[in-house]
Structures are given as structure tokens and as C-alpha cells.
C-alpha atoms as a PDB file:
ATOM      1  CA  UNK A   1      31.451 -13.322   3.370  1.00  0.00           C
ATOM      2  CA  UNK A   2      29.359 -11.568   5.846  1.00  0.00           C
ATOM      3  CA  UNK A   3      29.378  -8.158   3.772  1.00  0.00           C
ATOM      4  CA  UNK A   4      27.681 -10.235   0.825  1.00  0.00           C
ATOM      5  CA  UNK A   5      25.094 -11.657   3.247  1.00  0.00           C
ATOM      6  CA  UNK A   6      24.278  -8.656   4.188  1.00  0.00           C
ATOM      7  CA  UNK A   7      24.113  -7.312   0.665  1.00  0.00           C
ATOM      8  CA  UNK A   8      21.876  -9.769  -0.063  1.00  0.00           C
ATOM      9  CA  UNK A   9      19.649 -10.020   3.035  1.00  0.00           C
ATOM     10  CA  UNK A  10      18.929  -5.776   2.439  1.00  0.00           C
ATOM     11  CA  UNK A  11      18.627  -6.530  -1.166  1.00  0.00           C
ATOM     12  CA  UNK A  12      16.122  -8.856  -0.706  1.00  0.00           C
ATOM     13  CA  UNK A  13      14.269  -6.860   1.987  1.00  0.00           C
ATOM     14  CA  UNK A  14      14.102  -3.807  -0.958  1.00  0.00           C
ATOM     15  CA  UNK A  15      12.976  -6.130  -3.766  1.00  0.00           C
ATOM     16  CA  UNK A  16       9.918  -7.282  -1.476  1.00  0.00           C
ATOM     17  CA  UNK A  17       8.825  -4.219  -0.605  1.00  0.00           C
ATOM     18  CA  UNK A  18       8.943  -2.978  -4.194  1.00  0.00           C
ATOM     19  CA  UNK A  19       6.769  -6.505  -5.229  1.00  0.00           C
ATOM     20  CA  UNK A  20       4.179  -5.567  -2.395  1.00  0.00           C
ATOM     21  CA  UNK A  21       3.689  -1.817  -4.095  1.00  0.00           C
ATOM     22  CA  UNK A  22       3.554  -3.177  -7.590  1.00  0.00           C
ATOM     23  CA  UNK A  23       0.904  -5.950  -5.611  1.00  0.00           C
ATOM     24  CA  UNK A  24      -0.751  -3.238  -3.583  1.00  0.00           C
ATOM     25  CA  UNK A  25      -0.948  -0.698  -6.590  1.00  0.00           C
ATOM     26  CA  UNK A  26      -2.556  -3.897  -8.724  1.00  0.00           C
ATOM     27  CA  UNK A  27      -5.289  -4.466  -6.767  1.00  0.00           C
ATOM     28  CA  UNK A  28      -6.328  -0.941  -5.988  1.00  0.00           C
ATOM     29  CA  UNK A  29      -6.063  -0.292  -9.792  1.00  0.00           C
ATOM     30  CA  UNK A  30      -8.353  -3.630 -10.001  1.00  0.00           C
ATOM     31  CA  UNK A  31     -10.926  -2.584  -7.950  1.00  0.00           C
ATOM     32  CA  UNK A  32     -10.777   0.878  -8.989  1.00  0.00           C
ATOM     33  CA  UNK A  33     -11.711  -0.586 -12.524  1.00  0.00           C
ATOM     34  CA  UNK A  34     -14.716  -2.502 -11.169  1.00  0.00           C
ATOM     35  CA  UNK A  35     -16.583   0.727  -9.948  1.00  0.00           C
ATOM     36  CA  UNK A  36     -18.033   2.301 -13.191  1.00  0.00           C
ATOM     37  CA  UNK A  37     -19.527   5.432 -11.046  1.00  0.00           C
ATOM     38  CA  UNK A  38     -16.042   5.619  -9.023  1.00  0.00           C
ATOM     39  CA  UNK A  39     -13.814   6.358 -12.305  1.00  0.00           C
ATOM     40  CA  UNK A  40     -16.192   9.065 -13.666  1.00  0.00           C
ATOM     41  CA  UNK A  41     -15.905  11.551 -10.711  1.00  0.00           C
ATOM     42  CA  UNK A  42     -11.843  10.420  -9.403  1.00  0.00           C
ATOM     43  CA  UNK A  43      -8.488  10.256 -10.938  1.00  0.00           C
ATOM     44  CA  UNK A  44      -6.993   6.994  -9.911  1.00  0.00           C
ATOM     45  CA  UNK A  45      -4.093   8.791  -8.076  1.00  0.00           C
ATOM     46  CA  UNK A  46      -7.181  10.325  -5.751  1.00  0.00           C
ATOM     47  CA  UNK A  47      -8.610   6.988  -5.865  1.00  0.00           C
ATOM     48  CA  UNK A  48      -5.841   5.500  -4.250  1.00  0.00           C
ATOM     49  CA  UNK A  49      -4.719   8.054  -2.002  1.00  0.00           C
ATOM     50  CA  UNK A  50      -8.372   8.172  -0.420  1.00  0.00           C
ATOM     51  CA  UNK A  51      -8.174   4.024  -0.013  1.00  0.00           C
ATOM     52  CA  UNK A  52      -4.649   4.426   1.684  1.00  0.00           C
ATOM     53  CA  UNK A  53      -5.323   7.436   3.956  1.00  0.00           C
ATOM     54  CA  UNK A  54      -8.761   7.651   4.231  1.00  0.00           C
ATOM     55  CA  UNK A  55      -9.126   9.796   7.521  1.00  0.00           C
ATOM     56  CA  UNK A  56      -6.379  12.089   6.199  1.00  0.00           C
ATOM     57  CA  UNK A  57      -8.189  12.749   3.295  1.00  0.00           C
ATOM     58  CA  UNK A  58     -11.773  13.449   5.077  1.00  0.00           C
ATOM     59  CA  UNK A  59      -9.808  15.754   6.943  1.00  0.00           C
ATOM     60  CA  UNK A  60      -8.358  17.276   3.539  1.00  0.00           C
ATOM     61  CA  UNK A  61     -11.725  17.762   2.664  1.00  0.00           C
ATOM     62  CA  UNK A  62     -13.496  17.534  -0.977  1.00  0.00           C
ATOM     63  CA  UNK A  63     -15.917  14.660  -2.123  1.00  0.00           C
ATOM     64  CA  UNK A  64     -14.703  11.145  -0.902  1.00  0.00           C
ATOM     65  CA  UNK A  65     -15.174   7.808  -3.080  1.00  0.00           C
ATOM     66  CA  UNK A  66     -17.135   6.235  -0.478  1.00  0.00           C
ATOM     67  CA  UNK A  67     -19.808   8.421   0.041  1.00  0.00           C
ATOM     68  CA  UNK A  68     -21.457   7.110  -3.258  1.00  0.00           C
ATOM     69  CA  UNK A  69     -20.854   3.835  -3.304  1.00  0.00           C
ATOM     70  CA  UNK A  70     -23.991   1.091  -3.373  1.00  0.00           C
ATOM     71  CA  UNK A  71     -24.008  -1.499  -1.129  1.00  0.00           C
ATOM     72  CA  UNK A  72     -22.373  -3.953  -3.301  1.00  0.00           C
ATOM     73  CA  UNK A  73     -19.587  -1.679  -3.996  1.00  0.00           C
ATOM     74  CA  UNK A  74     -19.329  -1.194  -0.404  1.00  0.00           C
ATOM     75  CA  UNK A  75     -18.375  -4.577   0.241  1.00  0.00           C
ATOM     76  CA  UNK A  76     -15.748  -4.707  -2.473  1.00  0.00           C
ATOM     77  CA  UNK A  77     -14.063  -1.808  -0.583  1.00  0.00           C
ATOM     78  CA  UNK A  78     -14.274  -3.452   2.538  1.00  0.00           C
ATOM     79  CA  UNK A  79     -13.225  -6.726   1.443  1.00  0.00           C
ATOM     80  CA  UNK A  80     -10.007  -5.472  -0.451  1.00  0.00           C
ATOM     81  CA  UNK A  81      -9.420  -3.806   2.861  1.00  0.00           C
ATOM     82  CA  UNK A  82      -8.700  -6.636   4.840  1.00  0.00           C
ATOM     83  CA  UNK A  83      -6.594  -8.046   2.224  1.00  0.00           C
ATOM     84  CA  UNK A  84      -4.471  -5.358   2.305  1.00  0.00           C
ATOM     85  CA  UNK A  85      -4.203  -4.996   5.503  1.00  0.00           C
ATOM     86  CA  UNK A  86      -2.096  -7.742   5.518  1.00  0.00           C
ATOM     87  CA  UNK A  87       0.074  -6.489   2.972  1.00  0.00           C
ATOM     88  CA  UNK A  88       0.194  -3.005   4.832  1.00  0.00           C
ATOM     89  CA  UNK A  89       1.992  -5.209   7.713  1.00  0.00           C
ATOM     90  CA  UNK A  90       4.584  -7.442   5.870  1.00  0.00           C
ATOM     91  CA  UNK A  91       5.715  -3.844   4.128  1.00  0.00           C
ATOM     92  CA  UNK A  92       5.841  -2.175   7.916  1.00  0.00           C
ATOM     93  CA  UNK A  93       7.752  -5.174   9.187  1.00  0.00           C
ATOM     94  CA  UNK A  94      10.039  -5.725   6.212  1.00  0.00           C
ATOM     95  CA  UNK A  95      10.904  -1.689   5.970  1.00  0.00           C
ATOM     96  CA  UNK A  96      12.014  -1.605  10.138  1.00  0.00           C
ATOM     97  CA  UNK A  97      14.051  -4.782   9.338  1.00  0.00           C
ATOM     98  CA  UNK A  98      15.505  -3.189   6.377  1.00  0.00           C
ATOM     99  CA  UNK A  99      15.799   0.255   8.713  1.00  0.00           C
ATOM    100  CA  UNK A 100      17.718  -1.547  11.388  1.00  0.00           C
ATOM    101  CA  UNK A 101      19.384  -2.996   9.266  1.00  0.00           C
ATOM    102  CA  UNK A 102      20.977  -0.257   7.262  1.00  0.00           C
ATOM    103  CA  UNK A 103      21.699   1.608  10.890  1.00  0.00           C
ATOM    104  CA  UNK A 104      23.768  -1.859  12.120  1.00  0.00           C
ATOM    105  CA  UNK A 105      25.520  -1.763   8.639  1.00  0.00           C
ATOM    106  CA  UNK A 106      26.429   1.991   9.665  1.00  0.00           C
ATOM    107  CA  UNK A 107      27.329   1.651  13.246  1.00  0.00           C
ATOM    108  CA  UNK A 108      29.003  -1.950  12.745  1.00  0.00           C
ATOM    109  CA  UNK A 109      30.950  -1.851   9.697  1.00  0.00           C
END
């Protein structure tokens, strides 16, 4: 009985992280729809990988997203951001759970 509990505990730990991607990659797609200028000049996989890591791409180097945007755009960005942000931290906590988990499940069983 506990081996199925804890089947199901990591199993639902792994299916929530896979809906925030899909939830995370949906709203990045989203806004990368909304900005016209944005989807002439960047893949989407740039796109998104310059939203994510934004530091670690200025530090790749190349033309970022953000240095064109208009004001209005600008806000978008930022306001997607913070909703994210969130998301960003359920995924962080739900992965270490899962993490621990899967080393008690080692070390335990």
C-alpha cells in the first residue's frame, strides 16, 4: 500500500510539472503571437529562450527581443513576467519534492 502511494504521489508530481511546461510554453507562444515586429526578426525557440534566460542570452550575445520593443509591448513582457514567475516557483518546488522523493524511494526501499 505504501509503494502505490508513492507511485502515485511521484506520478502526480511528474504530470504537474509537464501541465506547467505545456502552460508556460502556451503563454510564451501567446504573447510571442501578439508582437507583429517580434516574429519577423526571431524564431520562437529564440523567442523563448531569451524570455527564460534573459541575462544568459545578453551574455550569448546577438540582437535581443527587447531591445525593440515599444512601450506597449514592453509592458506585455513585463506583465507575463510576473505571471510566470509564479509558475517558475510551483515547477522549482514540485521538481525538489519529486527529487527527494525519488532519492528516499532509493535509499528507503
Amino acid at each position: 500500500m505504501k509503494q502505490l502511494f508513492f507511485a502515485v504521489v511521484m506520478a502526480s508530481l511528474w504530470s504537474a510539472m509537464l501541465l506547467i511546461a505545456l502552460y508556460w510554453h502556451v503563454r510564451i507562444f501567446l504573447l510571442y503571437r501578439s508582437l507583429e515586429g517580434v516574429r519577423q526578426k526571431f524564431p520562437y525557440t529564440e523567442f523563448a529562450f531569451q524570455f527564460q534566460t534573459p541575462g544568459l542570452a545578453k551574455w550569448l550575445g546577438g540582437p535581443m527581443f527587447r531591445d525593440g520593443l515599444s512601450g506597449e509591448q514592453s509592458i506585455q513582457v513585463q506583465q507575463l513576467e510576473r505571471h510566470i514567475r509564479t509558475t517558475r516557483i510551483i515547477c522549482a518546488v514540485c521538481g525538489s519534492v519529486l527529487f527527494l522523493l525519488f532519492l528516499v524511494g532509493i535509499f528507503v526501499h
